[in-house]
Protein backbone atom coordinates (compact mmCIF):
# COMPACT_ATOMS: atom_id res chain seq x y z
CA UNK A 1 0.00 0.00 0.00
CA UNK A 2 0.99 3.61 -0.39
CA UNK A 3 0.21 4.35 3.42
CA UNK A 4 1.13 2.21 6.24
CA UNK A 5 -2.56 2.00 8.30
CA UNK A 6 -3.87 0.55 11.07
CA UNK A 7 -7.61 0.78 12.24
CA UNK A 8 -8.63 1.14 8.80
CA UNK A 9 -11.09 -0.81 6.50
CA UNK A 10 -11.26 -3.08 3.30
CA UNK A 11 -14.14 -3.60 1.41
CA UNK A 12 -14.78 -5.55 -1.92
CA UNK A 13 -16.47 -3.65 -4.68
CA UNK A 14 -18.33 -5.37 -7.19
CA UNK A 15 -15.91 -4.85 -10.09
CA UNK A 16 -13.45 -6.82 -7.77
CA UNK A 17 -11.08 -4.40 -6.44
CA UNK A 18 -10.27 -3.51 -2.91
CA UNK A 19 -11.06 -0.11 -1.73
CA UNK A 20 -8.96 0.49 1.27
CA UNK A 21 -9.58 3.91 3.56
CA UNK A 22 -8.61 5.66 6.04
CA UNK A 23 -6.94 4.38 9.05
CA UNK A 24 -4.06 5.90 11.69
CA UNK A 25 -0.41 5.03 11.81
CA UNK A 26 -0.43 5.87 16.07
CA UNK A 27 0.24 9.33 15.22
CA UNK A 28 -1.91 10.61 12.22
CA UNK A 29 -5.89 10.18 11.44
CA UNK A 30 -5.64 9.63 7.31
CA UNK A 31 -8.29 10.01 4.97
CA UNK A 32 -6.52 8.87 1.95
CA UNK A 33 -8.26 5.66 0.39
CA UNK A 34 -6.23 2.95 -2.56
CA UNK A 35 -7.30 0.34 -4.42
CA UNK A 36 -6.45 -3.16 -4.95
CA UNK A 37 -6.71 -4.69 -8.01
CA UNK A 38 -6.42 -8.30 -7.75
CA UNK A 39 -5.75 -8.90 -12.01
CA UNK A 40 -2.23 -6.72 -11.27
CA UNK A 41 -1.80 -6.92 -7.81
CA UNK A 42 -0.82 -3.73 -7.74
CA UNK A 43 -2.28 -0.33 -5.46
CA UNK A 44 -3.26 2.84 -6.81
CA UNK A 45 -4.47 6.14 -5.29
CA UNK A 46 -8.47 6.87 -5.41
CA UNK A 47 -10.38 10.21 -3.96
CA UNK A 48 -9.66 11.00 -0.76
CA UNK A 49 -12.32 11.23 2.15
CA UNK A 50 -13.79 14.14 3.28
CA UNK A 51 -12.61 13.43 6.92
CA UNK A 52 -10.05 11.48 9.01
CA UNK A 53 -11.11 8.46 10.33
CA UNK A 54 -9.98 5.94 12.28
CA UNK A 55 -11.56 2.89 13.96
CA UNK A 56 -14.90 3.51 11.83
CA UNK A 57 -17.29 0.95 9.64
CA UNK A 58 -17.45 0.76 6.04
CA UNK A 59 -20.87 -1.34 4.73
CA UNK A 60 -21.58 -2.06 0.56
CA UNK A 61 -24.92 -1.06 -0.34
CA UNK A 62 -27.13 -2.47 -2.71
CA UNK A 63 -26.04 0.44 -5.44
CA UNK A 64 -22.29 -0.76 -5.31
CA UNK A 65 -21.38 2.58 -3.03
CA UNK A 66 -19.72 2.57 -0.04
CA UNK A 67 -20.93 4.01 3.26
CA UNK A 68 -18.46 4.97 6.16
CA UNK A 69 -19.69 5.64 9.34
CA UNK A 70 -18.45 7.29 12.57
CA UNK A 71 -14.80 6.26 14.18
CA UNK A 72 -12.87 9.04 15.54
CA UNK A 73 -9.89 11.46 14.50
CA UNK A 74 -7.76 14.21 16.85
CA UNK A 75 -11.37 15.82 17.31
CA UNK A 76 -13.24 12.82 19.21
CA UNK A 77 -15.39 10.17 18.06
CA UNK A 78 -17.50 11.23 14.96
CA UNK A 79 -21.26 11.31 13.69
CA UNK A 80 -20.49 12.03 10.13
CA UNK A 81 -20.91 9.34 7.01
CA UNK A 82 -19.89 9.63 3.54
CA UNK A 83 -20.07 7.37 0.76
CA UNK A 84 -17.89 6.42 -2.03
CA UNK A 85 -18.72 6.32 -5.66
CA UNK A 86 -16.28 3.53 -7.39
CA UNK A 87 -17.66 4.77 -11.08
CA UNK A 88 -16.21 8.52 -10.24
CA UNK A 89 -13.60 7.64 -7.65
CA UNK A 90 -15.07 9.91 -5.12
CA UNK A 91 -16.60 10.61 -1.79
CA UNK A 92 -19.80 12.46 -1.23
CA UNK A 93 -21.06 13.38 2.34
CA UNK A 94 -24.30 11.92 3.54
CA UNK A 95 -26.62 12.87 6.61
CA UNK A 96 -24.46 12.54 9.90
CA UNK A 97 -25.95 9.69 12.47
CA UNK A 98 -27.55 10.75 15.58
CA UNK A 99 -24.64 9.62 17.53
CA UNK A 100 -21.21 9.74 17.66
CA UNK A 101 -19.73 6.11 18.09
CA UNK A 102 -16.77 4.02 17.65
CA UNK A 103 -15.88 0.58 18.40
CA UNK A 104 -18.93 -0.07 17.34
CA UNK A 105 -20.74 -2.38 14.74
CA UNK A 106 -23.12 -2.30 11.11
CA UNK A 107 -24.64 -5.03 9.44
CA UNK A 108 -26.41 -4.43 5.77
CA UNK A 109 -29.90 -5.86 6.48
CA UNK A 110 -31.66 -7.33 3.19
CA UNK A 111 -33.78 -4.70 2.89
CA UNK A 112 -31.01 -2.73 1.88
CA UNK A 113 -30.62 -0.35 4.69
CA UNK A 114 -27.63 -0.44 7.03
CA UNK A 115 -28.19 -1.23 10.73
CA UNK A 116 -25.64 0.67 13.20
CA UNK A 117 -25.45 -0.94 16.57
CA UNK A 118 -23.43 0.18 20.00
CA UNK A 119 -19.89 1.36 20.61
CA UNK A 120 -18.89 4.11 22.98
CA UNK A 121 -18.67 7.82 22.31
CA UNK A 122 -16.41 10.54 23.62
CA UNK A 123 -17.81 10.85 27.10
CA UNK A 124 -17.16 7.08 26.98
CA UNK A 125 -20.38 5.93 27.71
CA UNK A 126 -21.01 2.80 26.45
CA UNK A 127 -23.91 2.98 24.13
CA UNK A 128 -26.92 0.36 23.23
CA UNK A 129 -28.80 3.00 20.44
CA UNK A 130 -28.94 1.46 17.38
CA UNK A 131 -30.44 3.22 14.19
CA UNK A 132 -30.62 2.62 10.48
CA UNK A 133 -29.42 4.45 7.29
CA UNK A 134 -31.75 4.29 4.17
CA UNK A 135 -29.20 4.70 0.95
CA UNK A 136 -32.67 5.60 -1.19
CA UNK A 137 -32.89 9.11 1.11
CA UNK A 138 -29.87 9.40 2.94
CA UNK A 139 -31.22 9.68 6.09
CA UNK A 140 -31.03 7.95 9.77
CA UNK A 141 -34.02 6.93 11.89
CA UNK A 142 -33.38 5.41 15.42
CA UNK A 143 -34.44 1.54 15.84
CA UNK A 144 -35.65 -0.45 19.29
CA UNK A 145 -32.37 -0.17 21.45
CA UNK A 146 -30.38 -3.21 22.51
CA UNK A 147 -30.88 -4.66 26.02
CA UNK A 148 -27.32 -4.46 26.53
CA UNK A 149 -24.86 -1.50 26.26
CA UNK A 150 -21.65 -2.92 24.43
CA UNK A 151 -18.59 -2.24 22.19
CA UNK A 152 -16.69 -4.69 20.91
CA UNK A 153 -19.00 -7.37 20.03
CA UNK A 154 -19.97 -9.00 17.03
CA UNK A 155 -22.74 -8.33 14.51
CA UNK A 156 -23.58 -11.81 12.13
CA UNK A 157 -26.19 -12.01 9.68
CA UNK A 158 -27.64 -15.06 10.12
CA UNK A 159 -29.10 -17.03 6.88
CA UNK A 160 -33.32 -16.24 8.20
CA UNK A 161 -31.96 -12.26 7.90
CA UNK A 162 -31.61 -11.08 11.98
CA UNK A 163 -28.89 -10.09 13.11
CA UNK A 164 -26.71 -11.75 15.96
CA UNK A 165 -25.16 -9.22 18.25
CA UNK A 166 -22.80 -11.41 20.47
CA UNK A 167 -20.27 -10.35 23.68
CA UNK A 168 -18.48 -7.17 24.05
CA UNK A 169 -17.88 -5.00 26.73
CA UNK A 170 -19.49 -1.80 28.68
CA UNK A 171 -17.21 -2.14 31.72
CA UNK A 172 -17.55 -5.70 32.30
CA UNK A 173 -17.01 -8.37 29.99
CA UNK A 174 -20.19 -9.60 28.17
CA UNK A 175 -21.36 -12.95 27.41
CA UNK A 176 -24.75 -12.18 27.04
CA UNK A 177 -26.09 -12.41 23.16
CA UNK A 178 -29.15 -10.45 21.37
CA UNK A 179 -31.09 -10.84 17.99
CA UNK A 180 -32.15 -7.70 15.73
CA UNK A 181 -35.34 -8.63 13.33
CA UNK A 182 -35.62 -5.97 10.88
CA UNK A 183 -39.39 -7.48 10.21
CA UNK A 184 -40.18 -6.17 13.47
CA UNK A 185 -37.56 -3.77 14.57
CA UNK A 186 -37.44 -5.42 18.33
CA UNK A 187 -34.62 -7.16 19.54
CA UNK A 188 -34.74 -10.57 21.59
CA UNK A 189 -32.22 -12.14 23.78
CA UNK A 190 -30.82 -15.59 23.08
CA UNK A 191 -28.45 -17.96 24.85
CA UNK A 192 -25.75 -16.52 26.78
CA UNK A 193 -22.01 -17.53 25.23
CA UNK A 194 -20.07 -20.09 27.45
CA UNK A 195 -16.90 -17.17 27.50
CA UNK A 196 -17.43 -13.50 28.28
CA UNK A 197 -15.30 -11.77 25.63
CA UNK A 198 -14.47 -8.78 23.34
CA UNK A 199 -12.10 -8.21 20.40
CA UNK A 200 -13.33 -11.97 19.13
CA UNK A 201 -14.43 -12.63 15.51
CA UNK A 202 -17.73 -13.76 14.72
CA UNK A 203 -17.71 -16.22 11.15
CA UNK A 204 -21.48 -17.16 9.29
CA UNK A 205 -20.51 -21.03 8.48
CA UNK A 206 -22.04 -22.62 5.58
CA UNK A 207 -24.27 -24.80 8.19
CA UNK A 208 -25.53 -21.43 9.28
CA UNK A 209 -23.80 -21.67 12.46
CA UNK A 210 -21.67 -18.83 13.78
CA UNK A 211 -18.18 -19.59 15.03
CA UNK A 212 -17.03 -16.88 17.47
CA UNK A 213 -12.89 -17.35 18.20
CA UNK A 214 -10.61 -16.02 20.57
CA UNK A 215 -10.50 -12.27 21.92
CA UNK A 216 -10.04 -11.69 25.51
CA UNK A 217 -11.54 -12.08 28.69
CA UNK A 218 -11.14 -11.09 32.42
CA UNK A 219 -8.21 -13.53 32.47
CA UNK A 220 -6.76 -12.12 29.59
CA UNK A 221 -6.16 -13.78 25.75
CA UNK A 222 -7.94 -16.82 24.97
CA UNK A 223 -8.03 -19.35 22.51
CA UNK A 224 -11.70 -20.94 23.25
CA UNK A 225 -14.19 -21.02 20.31
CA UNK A 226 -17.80 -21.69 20.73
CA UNK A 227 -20.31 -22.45 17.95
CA UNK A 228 -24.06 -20.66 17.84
CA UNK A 229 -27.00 -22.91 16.74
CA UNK A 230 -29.83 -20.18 15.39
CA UNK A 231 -32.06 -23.57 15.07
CA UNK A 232 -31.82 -23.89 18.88
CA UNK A 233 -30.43 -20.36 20.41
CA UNK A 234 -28.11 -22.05 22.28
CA UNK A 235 -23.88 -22.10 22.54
CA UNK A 236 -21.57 -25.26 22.35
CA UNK A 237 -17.87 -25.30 23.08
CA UNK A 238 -15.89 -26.76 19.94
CA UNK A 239 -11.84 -27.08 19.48
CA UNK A 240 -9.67 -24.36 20.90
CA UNK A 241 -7.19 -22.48 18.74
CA UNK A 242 -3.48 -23.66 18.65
CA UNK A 243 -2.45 -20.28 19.87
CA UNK A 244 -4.43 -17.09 22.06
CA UNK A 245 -5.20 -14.47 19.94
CA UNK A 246 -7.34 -11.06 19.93
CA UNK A 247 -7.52 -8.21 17.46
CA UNK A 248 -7.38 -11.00 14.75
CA UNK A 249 -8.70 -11.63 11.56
CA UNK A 250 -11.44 -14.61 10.40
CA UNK A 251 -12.21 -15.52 7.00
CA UNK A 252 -15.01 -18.05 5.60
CA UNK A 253 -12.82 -20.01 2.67
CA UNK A 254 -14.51 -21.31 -0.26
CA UNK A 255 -13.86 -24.93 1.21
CA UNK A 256 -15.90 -24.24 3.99
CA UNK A 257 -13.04 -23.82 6.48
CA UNK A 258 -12.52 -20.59 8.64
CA UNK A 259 -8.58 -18.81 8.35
CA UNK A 260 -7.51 -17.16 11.26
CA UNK A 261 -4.70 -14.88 10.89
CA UNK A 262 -2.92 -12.91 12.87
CA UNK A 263 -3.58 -11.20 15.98
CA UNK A 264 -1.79 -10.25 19.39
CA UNK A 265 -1.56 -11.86 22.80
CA UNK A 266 0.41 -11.79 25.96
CA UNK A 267 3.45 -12.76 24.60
CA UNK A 268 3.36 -9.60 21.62
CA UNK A 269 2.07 -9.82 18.41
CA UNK A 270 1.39 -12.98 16.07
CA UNK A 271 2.23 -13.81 12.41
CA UNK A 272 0.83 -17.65 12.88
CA UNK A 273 -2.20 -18.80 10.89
CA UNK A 274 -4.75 -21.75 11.77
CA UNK A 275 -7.79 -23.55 10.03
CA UNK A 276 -10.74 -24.31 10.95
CA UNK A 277 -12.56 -27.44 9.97
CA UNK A 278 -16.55 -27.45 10.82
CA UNK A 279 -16.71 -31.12 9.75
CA UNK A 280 -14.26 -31.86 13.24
CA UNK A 281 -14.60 -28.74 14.63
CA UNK A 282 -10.73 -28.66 15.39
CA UNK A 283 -7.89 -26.61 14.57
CA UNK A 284 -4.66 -26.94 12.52
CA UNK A 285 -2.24 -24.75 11.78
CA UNK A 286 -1.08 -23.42 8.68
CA UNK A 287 1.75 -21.35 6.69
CA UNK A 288 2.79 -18.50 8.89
CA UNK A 289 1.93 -14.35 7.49
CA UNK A 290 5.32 -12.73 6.00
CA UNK A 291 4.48 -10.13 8.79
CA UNK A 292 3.75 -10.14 12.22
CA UNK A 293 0.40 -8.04 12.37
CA UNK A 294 -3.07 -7.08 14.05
CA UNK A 295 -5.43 -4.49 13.86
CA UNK A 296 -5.04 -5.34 9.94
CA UNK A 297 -8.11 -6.54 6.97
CA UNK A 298 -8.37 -9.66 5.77
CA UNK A 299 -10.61 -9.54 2.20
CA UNK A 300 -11.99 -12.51 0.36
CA UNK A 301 -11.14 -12.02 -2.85
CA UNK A 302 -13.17 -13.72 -6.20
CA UNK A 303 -9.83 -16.00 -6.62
CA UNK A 304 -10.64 -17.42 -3.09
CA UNK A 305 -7.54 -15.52 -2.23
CA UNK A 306 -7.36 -13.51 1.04
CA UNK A 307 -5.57 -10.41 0.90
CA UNK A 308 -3.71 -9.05 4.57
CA UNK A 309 -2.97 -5.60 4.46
CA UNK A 310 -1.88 -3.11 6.71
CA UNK A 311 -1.77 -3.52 11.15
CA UNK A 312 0.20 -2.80 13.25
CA UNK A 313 3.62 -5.38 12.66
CA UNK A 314 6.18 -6.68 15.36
CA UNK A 315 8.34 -2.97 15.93
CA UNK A 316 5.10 -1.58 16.95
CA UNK A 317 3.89 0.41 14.61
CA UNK A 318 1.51 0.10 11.78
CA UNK A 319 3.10 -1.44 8.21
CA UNK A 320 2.11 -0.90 4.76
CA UNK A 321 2.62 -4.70 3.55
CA UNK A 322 -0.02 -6.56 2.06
CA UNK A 323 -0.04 -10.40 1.23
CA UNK A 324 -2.14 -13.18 -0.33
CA UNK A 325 -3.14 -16.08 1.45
CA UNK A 326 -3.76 -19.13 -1.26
């Protein structure tokens, strides 16, 4: 990449390409954005956003655009959205959101609109409001609030359409788990995970079930996966990870198994990589990353490749590196 970037995000557009934005390198917000294009494998400059932005959500709608939400630069956690055009190359604001969040999560509901759910904001209250962009008005409307306050959690969509909001934390670790219906607007509880966590990945299986790895708890890193059953509502253990890991990566392969890259825990940052098999439910690792890294993307590409780019690698601070998993 032309910017070493941490925080940032990576999202697929439908011609194929990457578009990667924004981001921090520990010292400066950016709002320079690049693209990816897997048929050269080369990175080229696109428009830049209209504001710095680290830490913030970046959703595909159903017109190919790209909306970025919220995050926060040297003024505080941000309200404002914009969206990217990939015919132009450019970023046009949109309405702000009612509230200011980061750490927080989205999930593109198939009705189109975007679902924003939790975080904190800069009086770091931890925040259960949830509300809803329309892309055919540009506008935000507030939605049925969670019963939980929580930041870093996990938003699924399951394959019936709701949306599984799952751990976190608002001051004490959560294990507690919610569903959104965006029939209905109302959110449910469901069973409670077997592990309190945050900073764990949450991965839609081709059974339907969700696989939720690693993070960390009150005793610090862990390696414990659990499994979701939306048939049922309810959590079972499955195989542990070879190694402790949170601020990593999870990617659904085309062969059904789930990459983890990545990652940090109490002994520093992690370059190792491990598969997960649904059929056993245990782990195995594979080929380690060039670079040591977290806080990085991880992008599916049409290939079945993954592309890693960015984190922060093993000196500390955040890299510019990007490689293909295959």
């Amino acid at each position: 990449m032309s910017v070493a970037r941490q925080y940032h995000t990576a999202s697929i557009l439908a011609n194929g390409k990457v578009l990667v934005a924004g981001g921090e390198n520990g010292s400066s917000y950016f709002n320079s954005a690049e693209l990816y294009d897997p048929s050269t494998g080369t990175w080229t400059n696109t428009g830049n956003m209209s504001v710095t932005r680290s830490a913030y959500r970046a959703s595909i709608l159903v017109n190919g655009k790209v909306l970025v939400v919220g995050g926060q630069n040297s003024a505080g956690m941000l309200n404002s959205a914009e969206l990217y055009d990939p015919s132009t190359g450019t970023w046009t604001t949109t309405r702000n959101m009612n509230n200011a969040r980061n750490n927080f999560q989205t999930a593109t509901l198939g009705n189109g609109k975007v679902l924003v759910i939790g975080g904190y904001n800069d009086a770091s209250t931890f925040l259960n409001s949830v509300e809803l962009y329309n892309s055919s008005t540009g506008t935000w409307t507030a939605t049925v609030n969670m019963t939980v306050a929580r930041c870093a959690f996990i938003a699924s969509i399951l394959t019936n359409g709701t949306v599984l909001a799952a751990g976190g934390y608002n001051g004490n670790f959560i294990n507690s788990a919610e569903l959104y219906n965006p029939s209905t607007g109302t959110w449910t509880t469901t069973g409670i995970m077997n592990v309190a966590r945050q900073y764990h990945t949450g991965t839609i299986l081709t059974n339907g079930k969700v696989l939720v790895a690693g993070g960390q708890s009150s005793s610090g890193c862990i390696n414990s996966a659990e499994l979701y059953n939306p048939l049922t509502g309810i959590w079972t253990a499955t195989g542990s990870m070879n190694v402790a890991r949170e601020y990593h990566t999870a990617s659904l392969l085309t062969n059904g198994y789930v990459l983890v890259t990545g990652g940090q825990n109490s002994a520093g940052q992690v370059n190792s990589s491990e598969l997960y098999n649904p059929s056993t439910g245990n782990w195995s690792i594979t080929a380690n990353m060039n670079v040591t890294r977290f806080y990085h993307t991880a992008s599916i590409l049409a290939s079945g490749k993954v592309l890693v780019s960015g984190g922060i690698g093993s000196s500390g601070v955040a890299v510019n590196s990007a490689e293909l998993y295959q």
